[in-house]
PDB file of N, CA and C in Angstrom:
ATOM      1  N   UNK A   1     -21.053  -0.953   5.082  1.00  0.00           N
ATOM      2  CA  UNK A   1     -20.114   0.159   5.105  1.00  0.00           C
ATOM      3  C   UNK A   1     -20.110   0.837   3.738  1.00  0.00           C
ATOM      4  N   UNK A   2     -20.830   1.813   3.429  1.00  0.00           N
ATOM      5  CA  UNK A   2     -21.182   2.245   2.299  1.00  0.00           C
ATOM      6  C   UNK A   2     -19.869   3.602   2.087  1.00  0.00           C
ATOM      7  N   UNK A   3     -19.965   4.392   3.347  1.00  0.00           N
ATOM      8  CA  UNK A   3     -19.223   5.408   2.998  1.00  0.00           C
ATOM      9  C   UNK A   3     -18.414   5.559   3.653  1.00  0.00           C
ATOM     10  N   UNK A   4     -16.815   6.449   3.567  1.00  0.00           N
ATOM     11  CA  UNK A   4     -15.703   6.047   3.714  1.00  0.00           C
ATOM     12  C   UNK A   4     -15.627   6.641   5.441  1.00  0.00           C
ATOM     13  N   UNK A   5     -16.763   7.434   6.200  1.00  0.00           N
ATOM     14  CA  UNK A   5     -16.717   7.538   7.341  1.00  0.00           C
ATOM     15  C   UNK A   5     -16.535   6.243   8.264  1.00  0.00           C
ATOM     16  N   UNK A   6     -17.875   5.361   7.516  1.00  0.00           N
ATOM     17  CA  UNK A   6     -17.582   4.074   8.446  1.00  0.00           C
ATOM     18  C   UNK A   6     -16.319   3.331   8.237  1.00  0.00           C
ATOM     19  N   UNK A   7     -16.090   3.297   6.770  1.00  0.00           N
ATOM     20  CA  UNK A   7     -14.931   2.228   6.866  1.00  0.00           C
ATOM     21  C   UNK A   7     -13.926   2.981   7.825  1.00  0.00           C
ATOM     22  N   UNK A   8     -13.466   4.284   7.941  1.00  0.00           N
ATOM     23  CA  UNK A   8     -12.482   5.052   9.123  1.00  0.00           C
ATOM     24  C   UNK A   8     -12.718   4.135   9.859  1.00  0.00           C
ATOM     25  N   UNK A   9     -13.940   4.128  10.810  1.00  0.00           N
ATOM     26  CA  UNK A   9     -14.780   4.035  12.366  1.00  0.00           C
ATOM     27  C   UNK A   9     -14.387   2.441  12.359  1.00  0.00           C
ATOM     28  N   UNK A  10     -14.801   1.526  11.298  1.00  0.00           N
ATOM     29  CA  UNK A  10     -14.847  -0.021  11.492  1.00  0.00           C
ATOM     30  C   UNK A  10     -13.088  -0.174  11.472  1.00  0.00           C
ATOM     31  N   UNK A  11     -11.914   0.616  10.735  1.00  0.00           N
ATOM     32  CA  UNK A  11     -10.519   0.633  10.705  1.00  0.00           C
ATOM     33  C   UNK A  11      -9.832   0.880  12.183  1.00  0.00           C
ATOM     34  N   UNK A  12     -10.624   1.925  13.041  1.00  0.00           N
ATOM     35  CA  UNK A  12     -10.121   2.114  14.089  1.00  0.00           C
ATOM     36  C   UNK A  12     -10.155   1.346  15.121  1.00  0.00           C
ATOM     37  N   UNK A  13     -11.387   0.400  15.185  1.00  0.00           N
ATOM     38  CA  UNK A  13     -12.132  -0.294  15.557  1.00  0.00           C
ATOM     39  C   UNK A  13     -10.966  -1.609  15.749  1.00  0.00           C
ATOM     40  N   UNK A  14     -11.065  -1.503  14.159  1.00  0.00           N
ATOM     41  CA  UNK A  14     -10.076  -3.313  14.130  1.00  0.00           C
ATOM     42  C   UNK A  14      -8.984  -2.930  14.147  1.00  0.00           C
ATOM     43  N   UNK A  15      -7.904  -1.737  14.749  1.00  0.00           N
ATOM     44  CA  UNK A  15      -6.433  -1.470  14.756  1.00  0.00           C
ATOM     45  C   UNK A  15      -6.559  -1.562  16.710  1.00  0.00           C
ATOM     46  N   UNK A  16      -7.374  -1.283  17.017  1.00  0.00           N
ATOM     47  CA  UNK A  16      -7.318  -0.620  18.940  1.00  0.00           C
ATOM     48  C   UNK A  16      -7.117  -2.220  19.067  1.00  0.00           C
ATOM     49  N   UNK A  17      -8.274  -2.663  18.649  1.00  0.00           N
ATOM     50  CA  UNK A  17      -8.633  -4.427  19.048  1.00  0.00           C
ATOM     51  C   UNK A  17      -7.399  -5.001  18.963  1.00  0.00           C
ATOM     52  N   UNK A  18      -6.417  -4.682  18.350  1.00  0.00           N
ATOM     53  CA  UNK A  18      -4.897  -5.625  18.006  1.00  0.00           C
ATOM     54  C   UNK A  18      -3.992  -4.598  18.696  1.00  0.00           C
ATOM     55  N   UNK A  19      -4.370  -3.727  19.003  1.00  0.00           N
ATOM     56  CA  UNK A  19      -3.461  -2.577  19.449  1.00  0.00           C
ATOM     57  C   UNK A  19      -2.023  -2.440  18.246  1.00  0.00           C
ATOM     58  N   UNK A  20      -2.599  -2.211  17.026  1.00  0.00           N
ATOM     59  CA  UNK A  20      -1.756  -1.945  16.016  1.00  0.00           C
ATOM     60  C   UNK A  20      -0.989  -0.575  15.707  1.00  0.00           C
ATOM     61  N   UNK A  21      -2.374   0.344  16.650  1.00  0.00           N
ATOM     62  CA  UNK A  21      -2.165   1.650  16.188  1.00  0.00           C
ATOM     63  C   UNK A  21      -0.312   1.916  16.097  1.00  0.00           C
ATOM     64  N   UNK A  22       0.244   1.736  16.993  1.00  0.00           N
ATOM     65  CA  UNK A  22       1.815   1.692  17.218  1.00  0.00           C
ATOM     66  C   UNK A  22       2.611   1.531  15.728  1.00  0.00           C
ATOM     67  N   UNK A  23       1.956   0.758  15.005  1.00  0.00           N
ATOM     68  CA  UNK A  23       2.564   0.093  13.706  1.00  0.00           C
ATOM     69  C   UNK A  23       2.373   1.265  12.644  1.00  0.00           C
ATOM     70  N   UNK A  24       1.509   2.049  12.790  1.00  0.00           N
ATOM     71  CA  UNK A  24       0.218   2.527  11.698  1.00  0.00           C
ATOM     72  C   UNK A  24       0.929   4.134  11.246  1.00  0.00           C
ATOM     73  N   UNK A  25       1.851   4.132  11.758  1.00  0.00           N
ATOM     74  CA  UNK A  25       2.678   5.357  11.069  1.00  0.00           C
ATOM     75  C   UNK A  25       2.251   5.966   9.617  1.00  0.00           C
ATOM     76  N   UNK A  26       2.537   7.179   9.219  1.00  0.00           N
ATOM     77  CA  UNK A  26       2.141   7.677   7.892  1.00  0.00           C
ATOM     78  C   UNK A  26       2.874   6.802   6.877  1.00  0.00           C
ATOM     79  N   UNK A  27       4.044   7.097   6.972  1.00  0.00           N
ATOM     80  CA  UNK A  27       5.204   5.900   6.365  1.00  0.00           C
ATOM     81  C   UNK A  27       5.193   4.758   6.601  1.00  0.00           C
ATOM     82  N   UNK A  28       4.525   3.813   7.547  1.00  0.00           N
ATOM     83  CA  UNK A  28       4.136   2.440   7.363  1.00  0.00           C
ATOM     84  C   UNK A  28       2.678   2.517   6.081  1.00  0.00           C
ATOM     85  N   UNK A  29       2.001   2.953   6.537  1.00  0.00           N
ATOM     86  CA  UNK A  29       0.226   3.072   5.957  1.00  0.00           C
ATOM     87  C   UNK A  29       0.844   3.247   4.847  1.00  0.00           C
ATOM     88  N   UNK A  30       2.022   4.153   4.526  1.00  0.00           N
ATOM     89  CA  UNK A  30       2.159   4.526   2.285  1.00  0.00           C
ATOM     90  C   UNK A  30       2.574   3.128   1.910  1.00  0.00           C
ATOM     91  N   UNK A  31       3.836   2.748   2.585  1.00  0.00           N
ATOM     92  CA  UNK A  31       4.456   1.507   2.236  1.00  0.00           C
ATOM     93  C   UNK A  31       3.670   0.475   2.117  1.00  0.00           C
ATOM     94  N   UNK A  32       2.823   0.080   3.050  1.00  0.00           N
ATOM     95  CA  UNK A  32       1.663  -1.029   3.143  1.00  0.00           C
ATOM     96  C   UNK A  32       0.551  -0.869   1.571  1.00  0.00           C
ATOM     97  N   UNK A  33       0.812   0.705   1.845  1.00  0.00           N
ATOM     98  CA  UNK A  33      -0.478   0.928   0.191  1.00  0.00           C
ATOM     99  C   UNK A  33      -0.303   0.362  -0.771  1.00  0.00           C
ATOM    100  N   UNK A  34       1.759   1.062  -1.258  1.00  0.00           N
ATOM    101  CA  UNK A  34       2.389   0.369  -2.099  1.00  0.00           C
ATOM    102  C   UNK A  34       2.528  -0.768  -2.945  1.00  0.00           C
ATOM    103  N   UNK A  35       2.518  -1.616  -1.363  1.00  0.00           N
ATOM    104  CA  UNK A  35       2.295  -3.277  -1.777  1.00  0.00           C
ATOM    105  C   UNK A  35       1.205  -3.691  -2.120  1.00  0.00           C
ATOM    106  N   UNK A  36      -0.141  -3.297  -1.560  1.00  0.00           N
ATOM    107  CA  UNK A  36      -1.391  -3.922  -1.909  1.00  0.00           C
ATOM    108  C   UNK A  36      -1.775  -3.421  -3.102  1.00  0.00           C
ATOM    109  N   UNK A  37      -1.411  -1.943  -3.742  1.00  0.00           N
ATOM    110  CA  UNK A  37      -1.341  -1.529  -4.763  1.00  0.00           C
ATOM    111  C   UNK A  37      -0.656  -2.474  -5.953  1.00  0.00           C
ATOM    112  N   UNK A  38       0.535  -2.842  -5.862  1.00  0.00           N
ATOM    113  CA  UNK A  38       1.709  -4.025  -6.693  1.00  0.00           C
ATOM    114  C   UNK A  38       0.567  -5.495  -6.436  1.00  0.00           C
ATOM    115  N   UNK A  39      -0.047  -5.910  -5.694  1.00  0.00           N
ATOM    116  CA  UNK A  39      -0.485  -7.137  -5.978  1.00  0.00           C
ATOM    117  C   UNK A  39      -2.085  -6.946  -6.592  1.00  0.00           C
ATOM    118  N   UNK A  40      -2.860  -5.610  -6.878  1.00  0.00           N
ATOM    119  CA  UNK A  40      -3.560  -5.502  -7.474  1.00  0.00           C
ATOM    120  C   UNK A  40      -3.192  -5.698  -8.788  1.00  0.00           C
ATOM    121  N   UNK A  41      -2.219  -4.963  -9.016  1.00  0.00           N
ATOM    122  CA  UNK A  41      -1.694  -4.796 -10.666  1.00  0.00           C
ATOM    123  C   UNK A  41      -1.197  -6.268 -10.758  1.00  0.00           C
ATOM    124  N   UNK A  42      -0.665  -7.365 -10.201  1.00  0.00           N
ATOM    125  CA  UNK A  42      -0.015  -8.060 -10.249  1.00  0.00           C
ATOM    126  C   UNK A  42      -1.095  -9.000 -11.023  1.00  0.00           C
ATOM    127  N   UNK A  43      -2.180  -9.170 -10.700  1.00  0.00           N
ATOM    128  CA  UNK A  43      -3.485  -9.499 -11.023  1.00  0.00           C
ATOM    129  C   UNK A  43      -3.948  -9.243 -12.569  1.00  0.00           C
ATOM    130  N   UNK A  44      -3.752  -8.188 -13.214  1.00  0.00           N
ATOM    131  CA  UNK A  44      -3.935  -7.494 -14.256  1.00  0.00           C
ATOM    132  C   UNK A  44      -2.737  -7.813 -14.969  1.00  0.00           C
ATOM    133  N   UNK A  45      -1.313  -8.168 -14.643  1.00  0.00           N
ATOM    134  CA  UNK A  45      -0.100  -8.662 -15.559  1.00  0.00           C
ATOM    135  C   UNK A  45      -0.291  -9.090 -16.595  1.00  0.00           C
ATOM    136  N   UNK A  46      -0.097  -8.918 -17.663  1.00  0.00           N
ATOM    137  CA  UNK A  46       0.126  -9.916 -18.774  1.00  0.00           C
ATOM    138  C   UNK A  46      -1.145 -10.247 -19.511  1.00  0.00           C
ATOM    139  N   UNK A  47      -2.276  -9.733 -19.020  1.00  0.00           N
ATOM    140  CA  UNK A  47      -3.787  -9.804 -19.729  1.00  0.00           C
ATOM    141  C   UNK A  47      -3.491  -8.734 -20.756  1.00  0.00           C
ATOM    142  N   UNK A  48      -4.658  -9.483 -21.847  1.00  0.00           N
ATOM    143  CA  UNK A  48      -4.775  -8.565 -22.402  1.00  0.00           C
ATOM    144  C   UNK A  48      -5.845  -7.053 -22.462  1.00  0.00           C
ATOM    145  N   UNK A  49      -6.323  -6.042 -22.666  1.00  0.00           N
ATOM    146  CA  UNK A  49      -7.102  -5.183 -22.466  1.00  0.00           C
ATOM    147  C   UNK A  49      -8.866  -6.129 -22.516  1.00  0.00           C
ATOM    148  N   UNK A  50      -8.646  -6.994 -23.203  1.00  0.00           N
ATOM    149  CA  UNK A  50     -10.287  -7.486 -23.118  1.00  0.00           C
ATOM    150  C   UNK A  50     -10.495  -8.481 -21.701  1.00  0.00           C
ATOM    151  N   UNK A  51      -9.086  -9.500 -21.713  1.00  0.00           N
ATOM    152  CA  UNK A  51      -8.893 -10.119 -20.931  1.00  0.00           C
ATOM    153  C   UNK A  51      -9.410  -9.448 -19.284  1.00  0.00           C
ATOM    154  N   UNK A  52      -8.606  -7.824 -19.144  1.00  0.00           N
ATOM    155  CA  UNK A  52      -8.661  -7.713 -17.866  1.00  0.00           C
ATOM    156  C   UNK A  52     -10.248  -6.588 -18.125  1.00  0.00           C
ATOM    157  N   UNK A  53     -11.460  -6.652 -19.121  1.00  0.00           N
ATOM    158  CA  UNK A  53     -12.078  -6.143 -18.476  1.00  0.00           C
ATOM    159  C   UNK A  53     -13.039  -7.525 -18.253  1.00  0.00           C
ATOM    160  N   UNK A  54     -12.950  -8.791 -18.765  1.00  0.00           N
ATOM    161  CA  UNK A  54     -13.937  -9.964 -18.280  1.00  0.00           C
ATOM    162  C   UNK A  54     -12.811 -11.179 -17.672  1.00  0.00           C
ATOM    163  N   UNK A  55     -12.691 -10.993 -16.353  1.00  0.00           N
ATOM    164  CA  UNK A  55     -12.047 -11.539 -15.336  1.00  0.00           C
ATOM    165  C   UNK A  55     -12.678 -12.435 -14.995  1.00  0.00           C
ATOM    166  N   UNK A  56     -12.424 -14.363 -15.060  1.00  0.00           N
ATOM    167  CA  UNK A  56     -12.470 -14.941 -14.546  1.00  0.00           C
ATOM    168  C   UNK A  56     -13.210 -15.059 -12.850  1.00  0.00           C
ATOM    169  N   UNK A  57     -14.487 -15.527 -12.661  1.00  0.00           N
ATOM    170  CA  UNK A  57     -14.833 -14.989 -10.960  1.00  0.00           C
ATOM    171  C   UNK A  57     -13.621 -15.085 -10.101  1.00  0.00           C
ATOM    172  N   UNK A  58     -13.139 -16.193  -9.580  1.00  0.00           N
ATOM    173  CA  UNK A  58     -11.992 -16.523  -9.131  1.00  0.00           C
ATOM    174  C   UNK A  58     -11.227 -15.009  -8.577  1.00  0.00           C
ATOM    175  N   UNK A  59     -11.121 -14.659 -10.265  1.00  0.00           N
ATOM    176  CA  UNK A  59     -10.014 -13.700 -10.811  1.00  0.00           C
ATOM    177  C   UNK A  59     -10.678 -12.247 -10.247  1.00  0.00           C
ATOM    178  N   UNK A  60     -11.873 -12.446 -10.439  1.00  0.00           N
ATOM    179  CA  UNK A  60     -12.479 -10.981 -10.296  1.00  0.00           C
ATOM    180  C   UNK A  60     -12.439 -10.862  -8.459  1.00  0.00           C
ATOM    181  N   UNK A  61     -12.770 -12.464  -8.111  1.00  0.00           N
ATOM    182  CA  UNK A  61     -12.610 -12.058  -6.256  1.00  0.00           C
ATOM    183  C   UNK A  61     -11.504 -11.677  -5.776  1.00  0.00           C
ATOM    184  N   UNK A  62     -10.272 -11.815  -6.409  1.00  0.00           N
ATOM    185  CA  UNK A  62      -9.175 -11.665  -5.748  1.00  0.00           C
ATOM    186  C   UNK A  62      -8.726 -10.309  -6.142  1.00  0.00           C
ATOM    187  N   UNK A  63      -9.370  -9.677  -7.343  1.00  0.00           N
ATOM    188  CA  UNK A  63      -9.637  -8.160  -7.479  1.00  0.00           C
ATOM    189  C   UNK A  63     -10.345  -7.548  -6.617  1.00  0.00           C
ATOM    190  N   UNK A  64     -11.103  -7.677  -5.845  1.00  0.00           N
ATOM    191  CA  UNK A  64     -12.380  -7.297  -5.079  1.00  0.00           C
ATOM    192  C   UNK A  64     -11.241  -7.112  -3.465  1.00  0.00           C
ATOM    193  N   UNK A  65     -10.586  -8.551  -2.956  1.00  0.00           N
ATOM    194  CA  UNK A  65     -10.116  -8.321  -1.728  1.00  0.00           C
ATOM    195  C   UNK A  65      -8.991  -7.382  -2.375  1.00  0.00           C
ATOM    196  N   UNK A  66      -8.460  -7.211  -3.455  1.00  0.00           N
ATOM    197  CA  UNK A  66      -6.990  -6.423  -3.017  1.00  0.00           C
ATOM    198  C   UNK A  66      -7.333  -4.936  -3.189  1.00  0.00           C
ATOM    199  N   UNK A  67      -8.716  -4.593  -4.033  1.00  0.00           N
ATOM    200  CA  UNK A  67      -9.212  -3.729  -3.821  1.00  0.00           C
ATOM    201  C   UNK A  67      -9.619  -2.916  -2.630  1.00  0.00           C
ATOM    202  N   UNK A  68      -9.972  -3.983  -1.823  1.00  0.00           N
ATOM    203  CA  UNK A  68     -10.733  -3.267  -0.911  1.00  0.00           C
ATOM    204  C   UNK A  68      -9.518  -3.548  -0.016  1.00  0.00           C
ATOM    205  N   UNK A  69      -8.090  -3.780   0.408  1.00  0.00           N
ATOM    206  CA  UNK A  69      -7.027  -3.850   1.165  1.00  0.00           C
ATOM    207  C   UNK A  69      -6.464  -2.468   0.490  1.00  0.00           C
ATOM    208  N   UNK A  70      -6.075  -2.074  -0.830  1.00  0.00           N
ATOM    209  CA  UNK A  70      -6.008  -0.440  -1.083  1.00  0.00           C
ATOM    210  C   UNK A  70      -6.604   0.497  -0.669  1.00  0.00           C
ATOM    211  N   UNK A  71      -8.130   0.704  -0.481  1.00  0.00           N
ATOM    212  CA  UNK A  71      -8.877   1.550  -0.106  1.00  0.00           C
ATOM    213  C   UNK A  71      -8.862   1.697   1.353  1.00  0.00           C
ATOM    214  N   UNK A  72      -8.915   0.392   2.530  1.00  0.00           N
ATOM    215  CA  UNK A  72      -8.550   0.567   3.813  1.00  0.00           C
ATOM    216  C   UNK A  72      -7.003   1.110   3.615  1.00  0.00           C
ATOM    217  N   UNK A  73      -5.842   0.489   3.522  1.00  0.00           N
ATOM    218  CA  UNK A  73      -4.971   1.611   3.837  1.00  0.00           C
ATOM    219  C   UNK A  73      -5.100   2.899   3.504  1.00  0.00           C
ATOM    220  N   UNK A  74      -5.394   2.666   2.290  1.00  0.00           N
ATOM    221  CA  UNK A  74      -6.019   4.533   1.980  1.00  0.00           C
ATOM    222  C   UNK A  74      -6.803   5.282   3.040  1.00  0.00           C
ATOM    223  N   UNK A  75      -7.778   4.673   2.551  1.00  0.00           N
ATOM    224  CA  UNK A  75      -8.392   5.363   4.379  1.00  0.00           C
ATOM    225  C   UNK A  75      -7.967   5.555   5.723  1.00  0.00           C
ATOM    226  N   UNK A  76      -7.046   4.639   6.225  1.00  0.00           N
ATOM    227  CA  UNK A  76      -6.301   4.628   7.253  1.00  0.00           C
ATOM    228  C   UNK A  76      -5.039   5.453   7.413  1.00  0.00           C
ATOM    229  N   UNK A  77      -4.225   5.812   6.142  1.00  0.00           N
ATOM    230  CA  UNK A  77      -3.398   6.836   5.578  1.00  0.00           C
ATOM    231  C   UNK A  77      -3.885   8.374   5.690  1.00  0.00           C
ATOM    232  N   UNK A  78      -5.087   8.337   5.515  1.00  0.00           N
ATOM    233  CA  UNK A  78      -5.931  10.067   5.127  1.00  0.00           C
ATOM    234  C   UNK A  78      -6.154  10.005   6.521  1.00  0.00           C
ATOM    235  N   UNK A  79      -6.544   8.999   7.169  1.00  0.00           N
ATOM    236  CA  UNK A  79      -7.353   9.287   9.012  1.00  0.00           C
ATOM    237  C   UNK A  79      -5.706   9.681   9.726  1.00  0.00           C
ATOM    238  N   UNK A  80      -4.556   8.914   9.606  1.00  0.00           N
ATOM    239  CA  UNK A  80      -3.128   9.474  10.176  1.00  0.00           C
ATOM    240  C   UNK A  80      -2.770  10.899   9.929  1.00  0.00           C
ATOM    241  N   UNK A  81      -3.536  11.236   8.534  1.00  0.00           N
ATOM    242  CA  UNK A  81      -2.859  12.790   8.279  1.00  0.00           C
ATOM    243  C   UNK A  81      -4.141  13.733   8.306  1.00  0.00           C
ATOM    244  N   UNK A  82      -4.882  13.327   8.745  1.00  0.00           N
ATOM    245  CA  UNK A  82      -6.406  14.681   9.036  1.00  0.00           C
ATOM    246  C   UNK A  82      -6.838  14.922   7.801  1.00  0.00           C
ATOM    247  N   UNK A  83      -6.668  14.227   6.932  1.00  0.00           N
ATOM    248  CA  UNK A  83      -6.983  14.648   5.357  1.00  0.00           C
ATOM    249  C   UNK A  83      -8.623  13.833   5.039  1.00  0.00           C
ATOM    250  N   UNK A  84      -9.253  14.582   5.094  1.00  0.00           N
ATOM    251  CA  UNK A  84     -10.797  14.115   4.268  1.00  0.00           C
ATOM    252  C   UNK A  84     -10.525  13.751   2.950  1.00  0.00           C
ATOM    253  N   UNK A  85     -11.609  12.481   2.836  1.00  0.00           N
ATOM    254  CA  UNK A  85     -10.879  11.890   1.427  1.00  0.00           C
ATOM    255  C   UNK A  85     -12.021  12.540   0.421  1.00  0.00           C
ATOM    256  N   UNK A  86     -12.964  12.806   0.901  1.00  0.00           N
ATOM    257  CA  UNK A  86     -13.925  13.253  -0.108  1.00  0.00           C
ATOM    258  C   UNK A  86     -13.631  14.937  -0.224  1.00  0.00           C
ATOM    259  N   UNK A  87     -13.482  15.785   0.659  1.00  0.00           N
ATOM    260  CA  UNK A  87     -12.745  16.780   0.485  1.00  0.00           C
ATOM    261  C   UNK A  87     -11.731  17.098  -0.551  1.00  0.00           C
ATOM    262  N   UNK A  88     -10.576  15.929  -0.502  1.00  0.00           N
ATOM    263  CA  UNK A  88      -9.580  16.156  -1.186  1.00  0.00           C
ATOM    264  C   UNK A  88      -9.961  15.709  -2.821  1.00  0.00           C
ATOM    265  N   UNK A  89     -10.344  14.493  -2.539  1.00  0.00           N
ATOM    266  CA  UNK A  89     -10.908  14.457  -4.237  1.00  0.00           C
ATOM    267  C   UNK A  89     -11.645  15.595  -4.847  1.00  0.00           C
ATOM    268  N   UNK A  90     -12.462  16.242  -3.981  1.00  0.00           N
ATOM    269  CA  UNK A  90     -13.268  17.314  -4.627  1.00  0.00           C
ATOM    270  C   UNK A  90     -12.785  18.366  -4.741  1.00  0.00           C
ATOM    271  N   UNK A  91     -11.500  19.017  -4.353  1.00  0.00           N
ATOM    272  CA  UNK A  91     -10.316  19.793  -4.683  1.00  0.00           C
ATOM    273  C   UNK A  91      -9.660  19.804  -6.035  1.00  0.00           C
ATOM    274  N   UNK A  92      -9.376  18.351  -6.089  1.00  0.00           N
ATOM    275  CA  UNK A  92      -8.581  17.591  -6.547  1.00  0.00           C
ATOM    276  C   UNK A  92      -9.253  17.847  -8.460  1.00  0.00           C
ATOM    277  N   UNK A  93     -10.278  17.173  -8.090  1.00  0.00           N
ATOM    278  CA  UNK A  93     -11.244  17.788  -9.154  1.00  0.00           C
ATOM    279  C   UNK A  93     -11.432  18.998 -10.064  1.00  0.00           C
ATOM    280  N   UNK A  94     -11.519  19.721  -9.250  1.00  0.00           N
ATOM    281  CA  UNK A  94     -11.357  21.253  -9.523  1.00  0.00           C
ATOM    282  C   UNK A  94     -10.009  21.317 -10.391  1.00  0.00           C
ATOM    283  N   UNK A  95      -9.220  21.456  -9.642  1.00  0.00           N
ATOM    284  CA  UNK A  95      -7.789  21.308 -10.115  1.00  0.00           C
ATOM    285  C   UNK A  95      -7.764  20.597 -12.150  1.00  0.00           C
ATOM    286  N   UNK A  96      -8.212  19.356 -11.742  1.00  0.00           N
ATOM    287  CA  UNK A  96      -8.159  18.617 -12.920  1.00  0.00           C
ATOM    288  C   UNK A  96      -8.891  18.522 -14.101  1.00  0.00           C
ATOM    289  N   UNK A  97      -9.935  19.619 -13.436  1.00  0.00           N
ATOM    290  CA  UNK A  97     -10.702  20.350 -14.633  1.00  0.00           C
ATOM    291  C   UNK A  97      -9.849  21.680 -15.192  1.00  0.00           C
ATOM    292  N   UNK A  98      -9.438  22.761 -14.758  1.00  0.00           N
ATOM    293  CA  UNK A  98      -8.387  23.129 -14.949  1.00  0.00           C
ATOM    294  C   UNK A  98      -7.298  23.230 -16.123  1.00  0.00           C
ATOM    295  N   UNK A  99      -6.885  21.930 -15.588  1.00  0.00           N
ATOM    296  CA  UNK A  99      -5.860  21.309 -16.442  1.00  0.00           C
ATOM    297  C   UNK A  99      -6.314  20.537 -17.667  1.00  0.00           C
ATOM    298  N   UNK A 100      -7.233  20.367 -17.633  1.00  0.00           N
ATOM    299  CA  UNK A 100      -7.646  19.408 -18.687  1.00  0.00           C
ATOM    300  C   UNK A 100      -9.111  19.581 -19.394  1.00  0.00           C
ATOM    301  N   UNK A 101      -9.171  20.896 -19.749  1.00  0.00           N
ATOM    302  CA  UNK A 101     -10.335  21.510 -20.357  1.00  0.00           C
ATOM    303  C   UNK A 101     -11.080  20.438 -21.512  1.00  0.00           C
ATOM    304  N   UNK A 102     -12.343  20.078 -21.333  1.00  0.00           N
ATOM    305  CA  UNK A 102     -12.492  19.406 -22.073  1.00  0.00           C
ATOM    306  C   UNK A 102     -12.193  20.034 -23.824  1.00  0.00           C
ATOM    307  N   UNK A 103     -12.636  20.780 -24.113  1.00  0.00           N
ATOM    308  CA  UNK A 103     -12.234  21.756 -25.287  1.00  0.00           C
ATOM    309  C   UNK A 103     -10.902  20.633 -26.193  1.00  0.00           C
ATOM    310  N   UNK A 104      -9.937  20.703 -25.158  1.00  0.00           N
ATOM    311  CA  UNK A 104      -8.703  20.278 -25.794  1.00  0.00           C
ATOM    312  C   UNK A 104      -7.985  18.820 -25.192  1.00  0.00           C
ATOM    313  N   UNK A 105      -8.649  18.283 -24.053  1.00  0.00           N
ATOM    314  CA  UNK A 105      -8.720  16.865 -23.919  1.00  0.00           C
ATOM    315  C   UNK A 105      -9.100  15.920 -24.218  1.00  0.00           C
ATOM    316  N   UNK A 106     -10.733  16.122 -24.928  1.00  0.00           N
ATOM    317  CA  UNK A 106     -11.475  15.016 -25.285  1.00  0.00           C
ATOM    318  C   UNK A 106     -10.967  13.573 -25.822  1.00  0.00           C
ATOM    319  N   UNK A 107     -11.517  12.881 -25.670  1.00  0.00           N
ATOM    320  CA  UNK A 107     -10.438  11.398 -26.234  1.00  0.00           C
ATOM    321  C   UNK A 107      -8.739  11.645 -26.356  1.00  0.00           C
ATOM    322  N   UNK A 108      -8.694  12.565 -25.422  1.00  0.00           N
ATOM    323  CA  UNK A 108      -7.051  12.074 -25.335  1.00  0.00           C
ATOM    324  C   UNK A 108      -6.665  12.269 -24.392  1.00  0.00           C
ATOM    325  N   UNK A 109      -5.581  10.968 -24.452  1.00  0.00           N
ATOM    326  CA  UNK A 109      -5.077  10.767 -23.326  1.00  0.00           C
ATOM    327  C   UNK A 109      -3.688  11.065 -22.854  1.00  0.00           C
ATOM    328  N   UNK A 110      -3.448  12.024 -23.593  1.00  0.00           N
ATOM    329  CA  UNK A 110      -1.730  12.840 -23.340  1.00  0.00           C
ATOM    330  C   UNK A 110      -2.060  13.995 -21.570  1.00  0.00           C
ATOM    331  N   UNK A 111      -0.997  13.824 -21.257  1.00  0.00           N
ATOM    332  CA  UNK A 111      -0.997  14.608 -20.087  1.00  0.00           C
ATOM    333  C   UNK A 111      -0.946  15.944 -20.317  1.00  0.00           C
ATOM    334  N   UNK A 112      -1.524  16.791 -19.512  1.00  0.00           N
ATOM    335  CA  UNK A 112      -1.935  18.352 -19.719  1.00  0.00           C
ATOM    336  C   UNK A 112      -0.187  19.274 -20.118  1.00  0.00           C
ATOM    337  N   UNK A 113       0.885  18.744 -19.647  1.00  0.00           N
ATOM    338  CA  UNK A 113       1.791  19.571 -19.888  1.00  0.00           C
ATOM    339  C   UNK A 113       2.547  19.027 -20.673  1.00  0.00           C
ATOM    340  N   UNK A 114       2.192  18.044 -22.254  1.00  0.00           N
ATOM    341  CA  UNK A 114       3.160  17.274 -23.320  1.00  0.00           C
ATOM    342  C   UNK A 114       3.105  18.429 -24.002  1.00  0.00           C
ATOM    343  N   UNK A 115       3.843  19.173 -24.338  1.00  0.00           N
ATOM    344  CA  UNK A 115       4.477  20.156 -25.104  1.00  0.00           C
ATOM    345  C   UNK A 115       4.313  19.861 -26.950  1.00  0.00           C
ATOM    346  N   UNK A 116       4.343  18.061 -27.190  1.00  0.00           N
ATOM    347  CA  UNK A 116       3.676  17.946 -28.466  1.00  0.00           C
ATOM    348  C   UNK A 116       2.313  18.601 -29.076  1.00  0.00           C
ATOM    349  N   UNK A 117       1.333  18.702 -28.133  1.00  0.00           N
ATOM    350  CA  UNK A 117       0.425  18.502 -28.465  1.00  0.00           C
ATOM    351  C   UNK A 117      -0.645  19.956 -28.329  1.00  0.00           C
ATOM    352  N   UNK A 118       0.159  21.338 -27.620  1.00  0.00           N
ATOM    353  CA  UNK A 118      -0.296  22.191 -27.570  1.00  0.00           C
ATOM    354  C   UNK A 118      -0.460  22.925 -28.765  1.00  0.00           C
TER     355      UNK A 118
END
């Protein structure tokens, strides 16, 4: 499952099979994100910056499943609301070039509208 069409197709696949769809509301799918989102980070707690970029295997697998439990709800979230995910990132993009001209972003990491820094 390389690209995010199949993971849709293999998501729909494994929601009919349980007959979940019922559950799978826009507002269930955010809430569900939420959480798998909080136990990714939960993972990353308390490391330090070197710590969390050389993760323990163990450590790095249990990054890998909560990873890939974010990205299915994600995907399953964008398939409830007709939203293309590669579409929207590539919008999204645009947008964030925009805002964040390299000119006056480069190595920094202040947000486009801190009023310090204009």
């Amino acid at each position: 499952m390389s690209d995010l069409q199949d993971i849709r197709t293999a998501l729909r696949r494994f929601t009919a099979e349980r007959d979940w769809q019922q559950f799978h509301s826009p507002k269930n799918l955010a809430m569900a994100l939420a959480g798998e989102t909080g136990e990714l980070v939960s993972l990353f707690q308390w490391l330090g910056e070197e710590e969390s970029r050389n993760l323990p295997a163990a450590r790095l697998a249990e990054a890998a499943d909560e990873i890939a439990d974010v990205q299915m709800y994600l995907v399953a979230l964008a398939d409830q609301l007709g939203i293309d995910i590669a579409q929207a990132v590539a919008g999204k993009m645009v947008k964030n070039a925009a805002k964040y001209p390299v000119d006056r972003f480069r190595g920094s990491a202040r947000k486009y509208d801190d009023p310090l820094e204009d």
